[in-house]
Protein backbone atom coordinates (compact mmCIF):
# COMPACT_ATOMS: atom_id res chain seq x y z
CA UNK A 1 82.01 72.74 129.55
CA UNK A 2 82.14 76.43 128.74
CA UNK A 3 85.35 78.55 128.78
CA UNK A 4 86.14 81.59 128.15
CA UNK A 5 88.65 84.36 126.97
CA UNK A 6 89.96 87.51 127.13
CA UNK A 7 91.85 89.85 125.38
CA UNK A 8 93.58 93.18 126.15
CA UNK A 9 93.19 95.80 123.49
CA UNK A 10 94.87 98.80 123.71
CA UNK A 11 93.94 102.00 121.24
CA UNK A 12 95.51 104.85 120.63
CA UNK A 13 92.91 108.24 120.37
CA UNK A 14 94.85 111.31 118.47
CA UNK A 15 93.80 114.22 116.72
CA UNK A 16 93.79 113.48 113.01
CA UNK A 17 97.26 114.22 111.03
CA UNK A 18 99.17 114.82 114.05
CA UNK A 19 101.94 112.47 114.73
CA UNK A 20 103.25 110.73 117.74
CA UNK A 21 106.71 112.10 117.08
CA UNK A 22 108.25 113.96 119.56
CA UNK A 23 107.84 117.68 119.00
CA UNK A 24 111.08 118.88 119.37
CA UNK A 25 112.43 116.38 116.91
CA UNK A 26 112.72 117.89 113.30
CA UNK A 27 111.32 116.80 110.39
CA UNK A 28 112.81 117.08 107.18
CA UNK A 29 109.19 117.23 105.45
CA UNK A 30 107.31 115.55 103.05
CA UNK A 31 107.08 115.42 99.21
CA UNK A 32 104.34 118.15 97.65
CA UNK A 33 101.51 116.09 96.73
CA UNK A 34 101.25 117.76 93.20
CA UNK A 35 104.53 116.15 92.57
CA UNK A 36 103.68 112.84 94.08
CA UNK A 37 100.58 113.42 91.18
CA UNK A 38 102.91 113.96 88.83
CA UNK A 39 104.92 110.82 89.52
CA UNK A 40 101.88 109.13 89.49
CA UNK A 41 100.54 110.38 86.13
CA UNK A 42 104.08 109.23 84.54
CA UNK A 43 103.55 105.76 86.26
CA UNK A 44 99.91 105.51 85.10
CA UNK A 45 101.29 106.48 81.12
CA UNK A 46 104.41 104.18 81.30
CA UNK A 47 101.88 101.40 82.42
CA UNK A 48 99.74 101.98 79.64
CA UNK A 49 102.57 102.01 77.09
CA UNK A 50 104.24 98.43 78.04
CA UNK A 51 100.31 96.93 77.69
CA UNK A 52 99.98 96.38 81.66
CA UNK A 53 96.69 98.14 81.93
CA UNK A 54 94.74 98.91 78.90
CA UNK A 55 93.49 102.59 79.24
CA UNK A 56 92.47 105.35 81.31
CA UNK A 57 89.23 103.33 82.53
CA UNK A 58 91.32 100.46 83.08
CA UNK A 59 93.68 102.69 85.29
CA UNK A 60 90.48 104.25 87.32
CA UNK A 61 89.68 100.45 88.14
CA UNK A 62 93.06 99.41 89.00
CA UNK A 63 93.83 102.45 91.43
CA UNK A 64 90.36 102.68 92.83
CA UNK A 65 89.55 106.27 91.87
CA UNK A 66 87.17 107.58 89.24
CA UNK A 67 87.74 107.73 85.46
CA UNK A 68 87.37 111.48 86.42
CA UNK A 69 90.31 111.86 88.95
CA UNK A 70 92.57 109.37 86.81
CA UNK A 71 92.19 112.10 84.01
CA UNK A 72 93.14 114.95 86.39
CA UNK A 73 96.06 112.91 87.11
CA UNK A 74 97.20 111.95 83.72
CA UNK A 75 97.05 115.68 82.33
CA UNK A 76 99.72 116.63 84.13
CA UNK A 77 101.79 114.53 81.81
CA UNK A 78 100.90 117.58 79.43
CA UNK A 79 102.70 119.76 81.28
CA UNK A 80 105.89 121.49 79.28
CA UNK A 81 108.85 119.92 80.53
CA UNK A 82 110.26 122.79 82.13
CA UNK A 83 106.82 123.26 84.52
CA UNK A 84 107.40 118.88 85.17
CA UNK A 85 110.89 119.48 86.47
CA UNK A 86 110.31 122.36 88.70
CA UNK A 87 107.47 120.25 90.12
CA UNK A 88 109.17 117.44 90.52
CA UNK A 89 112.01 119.36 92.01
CA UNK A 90 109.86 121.21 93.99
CA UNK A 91 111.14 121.62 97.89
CA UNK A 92 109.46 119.27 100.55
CA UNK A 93 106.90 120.93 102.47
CA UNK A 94 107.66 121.59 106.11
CA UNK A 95 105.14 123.59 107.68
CA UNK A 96 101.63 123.92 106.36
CA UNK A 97 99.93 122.66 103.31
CA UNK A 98 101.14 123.18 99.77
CA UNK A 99 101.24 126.35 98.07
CA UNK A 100 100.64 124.98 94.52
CA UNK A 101 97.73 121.84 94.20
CA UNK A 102 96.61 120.03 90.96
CA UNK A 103 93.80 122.28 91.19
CA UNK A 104 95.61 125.37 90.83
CA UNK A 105 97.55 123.74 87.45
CA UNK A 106 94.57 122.47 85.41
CA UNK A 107 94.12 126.09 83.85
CA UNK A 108 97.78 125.35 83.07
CA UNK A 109 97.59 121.82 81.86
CA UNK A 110 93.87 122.81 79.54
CA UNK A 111 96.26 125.08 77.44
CA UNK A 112 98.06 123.22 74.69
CA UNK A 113 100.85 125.43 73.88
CA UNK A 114 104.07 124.79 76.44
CA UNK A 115 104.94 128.47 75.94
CA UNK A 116 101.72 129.73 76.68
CA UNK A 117 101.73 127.12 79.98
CA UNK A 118 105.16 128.44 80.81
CA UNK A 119 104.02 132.44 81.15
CA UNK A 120 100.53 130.86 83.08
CA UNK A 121 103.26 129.23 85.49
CA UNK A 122 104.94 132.21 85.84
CA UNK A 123 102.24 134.11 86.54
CA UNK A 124 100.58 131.52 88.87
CA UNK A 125 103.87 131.38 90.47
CA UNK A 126 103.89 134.74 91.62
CA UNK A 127 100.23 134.92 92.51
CA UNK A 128 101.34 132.02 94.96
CA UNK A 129 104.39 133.65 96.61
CA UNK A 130 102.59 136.96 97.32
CA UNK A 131 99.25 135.23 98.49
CA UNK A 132 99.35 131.39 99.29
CA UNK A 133 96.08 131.47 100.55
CA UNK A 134 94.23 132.47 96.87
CA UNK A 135 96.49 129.37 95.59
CA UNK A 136 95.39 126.48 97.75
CA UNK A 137 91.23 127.71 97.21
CA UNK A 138 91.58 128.80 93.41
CA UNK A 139 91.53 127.00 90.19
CA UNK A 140 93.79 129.72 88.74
């Protein structure tokens, strides 16, 4: 005896990153990724200090991302304090992409001296507010 079945499948075809939300509804935005990063790289260094993951290599194989990328990440722990917060405090992004990546910071972060970071900030800062474009395609 031979049955057989059938199923009803229904899929969804959309444009990549739009949503299904209704346009006129607002949206109140979405964390910049840098400071998701940033989050990320305090995570990765708290981890490390209570003994749940052994190292930087460990991390890599843990998150699923290169030993590369993880070290991106976990430089911008060696931010100054005052560049963290204003990251971390940054303002969600609305409309567009963000003005300031991790790319754009890792002149910062390769500098050792916070007051030295702090002027680069400033300075990147400004570059970004006059011309958004040069931020999101330079490495400062």
């Amino acid at each position: 005896m031979t049955t057989s079945a059938s199923a009803t499948l229904t899929i969804l075809l959309q444009r990549p990153g739009r949503s299904q939300r209704d346009p006129e509804e607002t949206s109140p935005g979405r964390t910049p990724r840098v400071a998701r990063l940033l989050a990320l790289a305090h995570e990765i260094e708290r981890r490390i200090g209570a003994g749940e993951i052994n190292d930087l290599a460990h991390a890599a194989r843990v998150l699923g991302l290169t030993r590369a990328r993880v070290t991106q990440i976990a430089n911008l722990a060696l931010l100054a304090p005052e560049i963290q917060q204003e990251i971390l405090a940054s303002p969600a992004v609305t409309v567009g992409r963000d003005t300031i990546t991790e790319r754009t910071l890792r002149a910062i972060v390769a500098e050792a001296v916070w007051e030295r970071q702090r002027e680069l900030w400033e300075r990147l800062q400004g570059v970004c507010m006059s011309d958004m474009e040069f931020c999101r395609t330079r490495a400062g």
